[in-house]
N, C-alpha and C. Protein backbone atom coordinates (compact mmCIF):
# COMPACT_ATOMS: atom_id res chain seq x y z
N UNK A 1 -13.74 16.74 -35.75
CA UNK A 1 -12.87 17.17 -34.67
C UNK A 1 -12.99 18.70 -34.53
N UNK A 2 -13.68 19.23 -33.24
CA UNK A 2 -13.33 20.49 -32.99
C UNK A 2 -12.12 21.23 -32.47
N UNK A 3 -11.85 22.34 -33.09
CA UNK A 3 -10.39 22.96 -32.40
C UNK A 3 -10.60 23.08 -30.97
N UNK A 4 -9.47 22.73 -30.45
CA UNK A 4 -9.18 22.88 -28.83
C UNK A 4 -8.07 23.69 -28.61
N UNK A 5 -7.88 24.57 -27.38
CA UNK A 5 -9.11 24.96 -26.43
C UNK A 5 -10.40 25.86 -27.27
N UNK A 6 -11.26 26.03 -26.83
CA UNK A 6 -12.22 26.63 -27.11
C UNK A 6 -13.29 27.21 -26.09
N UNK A 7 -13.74 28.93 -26.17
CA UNK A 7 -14.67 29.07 -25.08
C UNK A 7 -16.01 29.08 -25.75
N UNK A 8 -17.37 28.59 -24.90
CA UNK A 8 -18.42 28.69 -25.23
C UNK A 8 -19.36 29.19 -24.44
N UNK A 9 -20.35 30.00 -24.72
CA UNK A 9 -21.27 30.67 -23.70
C UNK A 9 -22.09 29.49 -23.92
N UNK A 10 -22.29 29.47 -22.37
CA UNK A 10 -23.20 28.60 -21.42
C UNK A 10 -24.81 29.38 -21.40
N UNK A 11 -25.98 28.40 -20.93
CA UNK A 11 -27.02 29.22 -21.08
C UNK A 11 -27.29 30.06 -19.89
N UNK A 12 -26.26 29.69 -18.85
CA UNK A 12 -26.31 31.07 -18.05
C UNK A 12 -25.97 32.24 -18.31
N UNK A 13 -25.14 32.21 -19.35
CA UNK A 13 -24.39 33.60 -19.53
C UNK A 13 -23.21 33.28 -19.52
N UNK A 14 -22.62 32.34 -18.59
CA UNK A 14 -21.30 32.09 -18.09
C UNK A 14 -20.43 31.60 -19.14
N UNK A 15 -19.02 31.20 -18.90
CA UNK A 15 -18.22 31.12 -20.06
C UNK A 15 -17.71 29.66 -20.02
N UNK A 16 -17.51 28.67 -21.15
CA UNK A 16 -17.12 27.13 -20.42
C UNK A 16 -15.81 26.99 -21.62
N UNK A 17 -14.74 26.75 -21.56
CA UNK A 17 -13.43 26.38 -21.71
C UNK A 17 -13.98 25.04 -22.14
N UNK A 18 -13.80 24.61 -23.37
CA UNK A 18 -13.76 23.37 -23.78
C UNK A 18 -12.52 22.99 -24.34
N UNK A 19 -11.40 21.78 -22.99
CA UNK A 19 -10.11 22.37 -22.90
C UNK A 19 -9.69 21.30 -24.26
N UNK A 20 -10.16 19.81 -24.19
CA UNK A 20 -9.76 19.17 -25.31
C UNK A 20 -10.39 17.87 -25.65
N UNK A 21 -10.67 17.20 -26.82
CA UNK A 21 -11.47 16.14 -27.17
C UNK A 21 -10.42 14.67 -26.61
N UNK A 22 -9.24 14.95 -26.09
CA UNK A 22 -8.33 14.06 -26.18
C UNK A 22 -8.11 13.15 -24.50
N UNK A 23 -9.75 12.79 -24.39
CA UNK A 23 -10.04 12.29 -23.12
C UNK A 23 -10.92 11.25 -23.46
N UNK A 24 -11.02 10.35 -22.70
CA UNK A 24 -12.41 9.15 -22.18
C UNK A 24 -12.71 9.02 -21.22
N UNK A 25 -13.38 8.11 -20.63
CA UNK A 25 -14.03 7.85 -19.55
C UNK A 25 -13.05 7.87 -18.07
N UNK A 26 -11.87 6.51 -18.98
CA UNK A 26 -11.38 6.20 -18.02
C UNK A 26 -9.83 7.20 -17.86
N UNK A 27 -9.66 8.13 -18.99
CA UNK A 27 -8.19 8.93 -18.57
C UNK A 27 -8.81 10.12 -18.18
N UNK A 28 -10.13 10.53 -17.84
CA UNK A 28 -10.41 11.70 -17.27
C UNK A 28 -9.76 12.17 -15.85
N UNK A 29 -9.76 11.22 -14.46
CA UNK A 29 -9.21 11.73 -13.67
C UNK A 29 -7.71 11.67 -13.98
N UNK A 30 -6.78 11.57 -14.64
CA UNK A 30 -4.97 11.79 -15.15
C UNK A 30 -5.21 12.91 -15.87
N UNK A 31 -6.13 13.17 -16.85
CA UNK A 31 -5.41 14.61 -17.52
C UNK A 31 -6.53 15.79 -16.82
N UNK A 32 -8.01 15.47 -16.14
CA UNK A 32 -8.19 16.58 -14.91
C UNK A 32 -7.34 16.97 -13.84
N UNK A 33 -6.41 15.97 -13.37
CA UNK A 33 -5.34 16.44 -12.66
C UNK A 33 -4.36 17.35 -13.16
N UNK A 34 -3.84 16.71 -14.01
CA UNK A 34 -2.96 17.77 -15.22
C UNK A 34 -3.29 19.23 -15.27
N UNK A 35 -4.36 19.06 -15.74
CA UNK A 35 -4.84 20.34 -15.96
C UNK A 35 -5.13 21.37 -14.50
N UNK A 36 -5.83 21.01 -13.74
CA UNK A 36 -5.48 21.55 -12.56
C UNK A 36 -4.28 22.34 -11.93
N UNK A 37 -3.40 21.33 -12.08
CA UNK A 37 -1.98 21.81 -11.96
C UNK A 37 -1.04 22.84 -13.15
N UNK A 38 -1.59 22.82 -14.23
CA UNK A 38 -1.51 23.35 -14.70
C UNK A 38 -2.12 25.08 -14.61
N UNK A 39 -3.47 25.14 -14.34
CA UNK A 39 -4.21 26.06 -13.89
C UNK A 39 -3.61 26.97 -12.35
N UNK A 40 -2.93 26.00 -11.77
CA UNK A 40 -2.89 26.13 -10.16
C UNK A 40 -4.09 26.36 -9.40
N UNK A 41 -4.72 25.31 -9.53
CA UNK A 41 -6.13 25.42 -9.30
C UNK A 41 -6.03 24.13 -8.03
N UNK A 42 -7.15 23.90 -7.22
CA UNK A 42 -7.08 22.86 -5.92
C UNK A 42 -8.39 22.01 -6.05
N UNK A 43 -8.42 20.77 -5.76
CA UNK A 43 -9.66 19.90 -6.18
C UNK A 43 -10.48 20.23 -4.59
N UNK A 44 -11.60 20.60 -5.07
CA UNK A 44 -12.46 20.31 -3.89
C UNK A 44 -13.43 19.39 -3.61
N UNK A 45 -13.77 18.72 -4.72
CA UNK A 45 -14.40 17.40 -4.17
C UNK A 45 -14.61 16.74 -5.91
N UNK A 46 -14.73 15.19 -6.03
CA UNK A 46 -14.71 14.70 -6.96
C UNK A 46 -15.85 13.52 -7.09
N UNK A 47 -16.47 14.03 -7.82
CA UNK A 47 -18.16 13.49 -8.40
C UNK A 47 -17.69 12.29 -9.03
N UNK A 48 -17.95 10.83 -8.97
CA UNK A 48 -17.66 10.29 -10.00
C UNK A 48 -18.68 8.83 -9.62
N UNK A 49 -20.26 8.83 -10.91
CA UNK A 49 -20.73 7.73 -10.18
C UNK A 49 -21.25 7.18 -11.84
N UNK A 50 -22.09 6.05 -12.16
CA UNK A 50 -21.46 5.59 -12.82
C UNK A 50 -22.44 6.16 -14.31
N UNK A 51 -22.47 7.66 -13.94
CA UNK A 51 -22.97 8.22 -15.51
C UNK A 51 -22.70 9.26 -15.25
N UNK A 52 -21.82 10.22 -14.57
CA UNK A 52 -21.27 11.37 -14.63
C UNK A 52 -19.69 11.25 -14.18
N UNK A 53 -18.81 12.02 -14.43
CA UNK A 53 -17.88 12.44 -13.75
C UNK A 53 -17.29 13.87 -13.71
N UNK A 54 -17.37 14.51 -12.75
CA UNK A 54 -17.49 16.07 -12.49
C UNK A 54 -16.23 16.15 -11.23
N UNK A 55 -15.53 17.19 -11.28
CA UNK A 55 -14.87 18.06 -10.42
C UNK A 55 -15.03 19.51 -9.93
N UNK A 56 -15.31 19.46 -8.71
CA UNK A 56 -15.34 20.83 -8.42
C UNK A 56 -14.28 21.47 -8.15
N UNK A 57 -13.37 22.69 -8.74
CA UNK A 57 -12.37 22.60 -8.31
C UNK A 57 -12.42 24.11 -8.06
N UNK A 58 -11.24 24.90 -7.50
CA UNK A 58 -11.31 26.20 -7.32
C UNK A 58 -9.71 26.79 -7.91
N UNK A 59 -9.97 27.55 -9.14
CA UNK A 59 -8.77 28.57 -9.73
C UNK A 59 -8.67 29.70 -9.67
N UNK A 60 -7.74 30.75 -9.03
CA UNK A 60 -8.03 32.13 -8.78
C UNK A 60 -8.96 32.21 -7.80
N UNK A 61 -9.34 31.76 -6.76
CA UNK A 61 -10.33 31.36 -5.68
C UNK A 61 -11.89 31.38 -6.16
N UNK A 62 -12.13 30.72 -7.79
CA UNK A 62 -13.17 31.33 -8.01
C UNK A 62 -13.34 29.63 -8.40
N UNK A 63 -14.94 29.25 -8.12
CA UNK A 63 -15.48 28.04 -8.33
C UNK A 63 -15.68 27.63 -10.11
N UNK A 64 -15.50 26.65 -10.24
CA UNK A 64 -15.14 25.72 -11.44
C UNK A 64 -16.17 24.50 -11.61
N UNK A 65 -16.75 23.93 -12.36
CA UNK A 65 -17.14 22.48 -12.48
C UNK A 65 -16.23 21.64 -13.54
N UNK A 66 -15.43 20.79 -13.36
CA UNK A 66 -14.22 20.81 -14.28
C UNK A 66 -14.88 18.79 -15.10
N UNK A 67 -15.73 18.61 -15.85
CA UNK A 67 -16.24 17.87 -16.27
C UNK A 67 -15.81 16.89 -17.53
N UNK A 68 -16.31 15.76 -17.27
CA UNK A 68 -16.04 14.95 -18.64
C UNK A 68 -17.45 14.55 -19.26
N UNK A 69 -17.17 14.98 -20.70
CA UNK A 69 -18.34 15.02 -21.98
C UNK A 69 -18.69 13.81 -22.60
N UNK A 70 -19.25 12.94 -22.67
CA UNK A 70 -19.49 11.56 -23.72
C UNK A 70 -20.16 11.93 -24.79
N UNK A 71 -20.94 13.19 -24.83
CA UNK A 71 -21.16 13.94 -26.12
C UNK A 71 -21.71 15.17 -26.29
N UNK A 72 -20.62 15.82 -26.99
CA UNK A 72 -19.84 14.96 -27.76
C UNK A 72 -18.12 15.15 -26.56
N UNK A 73 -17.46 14.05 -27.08
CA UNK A 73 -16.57 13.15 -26.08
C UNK A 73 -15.43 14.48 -25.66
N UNK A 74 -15.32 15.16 -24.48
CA UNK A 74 -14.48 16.00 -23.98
C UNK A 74 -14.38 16.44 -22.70
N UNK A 75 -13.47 17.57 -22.38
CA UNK A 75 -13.35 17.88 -20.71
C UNK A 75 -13.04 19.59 -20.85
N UNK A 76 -13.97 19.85 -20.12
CA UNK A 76 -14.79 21.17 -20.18
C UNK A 76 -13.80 21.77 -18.69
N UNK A 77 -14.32 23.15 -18.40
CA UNK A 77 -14.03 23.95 -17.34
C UNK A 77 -15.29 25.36 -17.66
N UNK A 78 -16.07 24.54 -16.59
CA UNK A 78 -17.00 25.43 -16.73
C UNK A 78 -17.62 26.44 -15.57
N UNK A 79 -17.61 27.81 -15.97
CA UNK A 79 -17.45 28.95 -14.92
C UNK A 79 -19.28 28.42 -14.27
N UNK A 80 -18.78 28.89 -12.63
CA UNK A 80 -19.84 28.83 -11.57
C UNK A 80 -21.00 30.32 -11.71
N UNK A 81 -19.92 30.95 -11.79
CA UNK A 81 -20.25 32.32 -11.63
C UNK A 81 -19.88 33.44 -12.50
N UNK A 82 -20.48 34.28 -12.77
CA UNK A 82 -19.58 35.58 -14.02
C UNK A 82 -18.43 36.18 -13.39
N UNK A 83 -18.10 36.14 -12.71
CA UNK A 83 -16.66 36.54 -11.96
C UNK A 83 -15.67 35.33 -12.36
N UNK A 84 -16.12 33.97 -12.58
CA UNK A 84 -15.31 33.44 -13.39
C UNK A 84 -14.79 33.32 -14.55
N UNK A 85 -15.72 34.71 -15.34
CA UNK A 85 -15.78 34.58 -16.78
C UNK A 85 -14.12 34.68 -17.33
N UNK A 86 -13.38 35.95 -16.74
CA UNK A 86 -11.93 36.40 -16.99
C UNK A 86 -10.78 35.59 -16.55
N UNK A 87 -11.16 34.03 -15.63
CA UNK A 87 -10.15 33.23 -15.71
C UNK A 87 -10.47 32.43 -16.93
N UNK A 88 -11.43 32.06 -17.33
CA UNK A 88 -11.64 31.22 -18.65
C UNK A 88 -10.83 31.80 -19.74
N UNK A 89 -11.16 32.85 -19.85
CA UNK A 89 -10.61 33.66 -21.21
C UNK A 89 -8.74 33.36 -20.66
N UNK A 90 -7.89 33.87 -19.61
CA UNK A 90 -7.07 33.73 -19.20
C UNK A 90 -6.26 32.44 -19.60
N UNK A 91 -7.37 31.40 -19.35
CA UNK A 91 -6.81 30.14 -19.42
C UNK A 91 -6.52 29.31 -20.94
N UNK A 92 -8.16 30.49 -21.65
CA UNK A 92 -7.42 30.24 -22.61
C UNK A 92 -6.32 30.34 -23.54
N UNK A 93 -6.03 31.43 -23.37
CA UNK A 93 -4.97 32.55 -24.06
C UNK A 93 -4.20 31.40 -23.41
N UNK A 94 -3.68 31.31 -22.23
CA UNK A 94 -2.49 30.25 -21.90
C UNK A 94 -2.49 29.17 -23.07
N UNK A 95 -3.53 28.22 -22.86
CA UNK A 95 -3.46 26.93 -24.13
C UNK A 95 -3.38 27.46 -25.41
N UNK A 96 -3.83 28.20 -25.46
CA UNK A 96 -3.85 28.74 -27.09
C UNK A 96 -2.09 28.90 -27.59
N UNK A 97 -1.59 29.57 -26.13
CA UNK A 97 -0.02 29.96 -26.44
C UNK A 97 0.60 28.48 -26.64
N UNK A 98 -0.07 27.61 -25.51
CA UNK A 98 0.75 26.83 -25.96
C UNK A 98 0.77 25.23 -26.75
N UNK A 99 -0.27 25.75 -27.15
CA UNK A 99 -1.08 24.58 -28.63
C UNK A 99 -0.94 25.77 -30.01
N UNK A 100 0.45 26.26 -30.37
CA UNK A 100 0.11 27.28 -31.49
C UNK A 100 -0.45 26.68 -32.97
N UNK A 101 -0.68 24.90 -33.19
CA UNK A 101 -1.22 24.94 -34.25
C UNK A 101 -2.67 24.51 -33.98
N UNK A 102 -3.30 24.63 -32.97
CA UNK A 102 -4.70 24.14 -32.79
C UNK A 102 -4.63 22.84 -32.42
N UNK A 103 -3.56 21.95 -32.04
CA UNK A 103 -4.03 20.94 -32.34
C UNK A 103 -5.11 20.29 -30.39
N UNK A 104 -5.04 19.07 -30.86
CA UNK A 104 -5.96 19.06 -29.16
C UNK A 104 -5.21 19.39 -27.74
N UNK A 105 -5.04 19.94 -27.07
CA UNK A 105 -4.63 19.87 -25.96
C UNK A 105 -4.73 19.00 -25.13
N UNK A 106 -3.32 18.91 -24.25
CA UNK A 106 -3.18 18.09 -23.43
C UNK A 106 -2.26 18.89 -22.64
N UNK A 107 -2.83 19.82 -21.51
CA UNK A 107 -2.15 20.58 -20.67
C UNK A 107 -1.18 20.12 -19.83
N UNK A 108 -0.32 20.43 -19.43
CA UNK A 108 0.99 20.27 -18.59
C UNK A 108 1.50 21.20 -17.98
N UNK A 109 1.78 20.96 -16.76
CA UNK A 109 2.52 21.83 -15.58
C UNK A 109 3.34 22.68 -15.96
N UNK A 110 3.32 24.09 -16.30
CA UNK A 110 4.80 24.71 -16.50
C UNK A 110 4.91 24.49 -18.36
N UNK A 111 3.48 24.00 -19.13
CA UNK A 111 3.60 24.43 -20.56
C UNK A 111 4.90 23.25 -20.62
N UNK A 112 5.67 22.16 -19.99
CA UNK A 112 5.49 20.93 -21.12
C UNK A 112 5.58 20.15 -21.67
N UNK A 113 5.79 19.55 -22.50
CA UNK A 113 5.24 18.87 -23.36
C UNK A 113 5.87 17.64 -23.32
């Protein structure tokens, strides 16, 4: 089990929020919503066919790919662009505040629980 949230550089450079392992296939679109709302972020279109499922979404008006992992098994937020790099970090510091023992996240509107 890896600690959640967590950021990881991408091989673009870019920064990806790996928000928590505490997803599957089928609760990905309930806690990508969550989290969204949580973010105050807006869905702009939703990928879902039957070996990916991806969200494009937009937080701070800056583009997102907001994804589910089968491996290893999680749901990412991963920056478009390096101008997205400083909402990642942002977002994390939020979960971090409000997961203070590491454990997996499961974001909620307004922190909660």
């Amino acid at each position: 089990m890896r600690p959640t949230p967590t950021i990881e550089k991408m091989a673009s450079g870019n920064l990806s929020l790996f928000i928590t392992e505490d997803v599957s296939w089928e609760t990905f679109p309930e806690e990508a919503a969550k989290f969204v709302a949580f973010a105050q972020g807006t869905v702009l279109k939703k990928i879902d066919t039957p070996v990916e499922r991806l969200w494009i979404v937009l937080i701070n008006w800056r583009p997102f790919w907001l994804t589910f992992d089968d491996f290893a098994v999680g749901m990412s937020l991963d920056s478009m662009l390096s101008i997205c790099n400083p909402v990642v970090r942002r977002l994390h510091d939020q979960l971090t505040k409000q997961e203070p023992h590491n454990k997996s996240s499961k974001p909620t509107p307004n922190g909660a629980t």
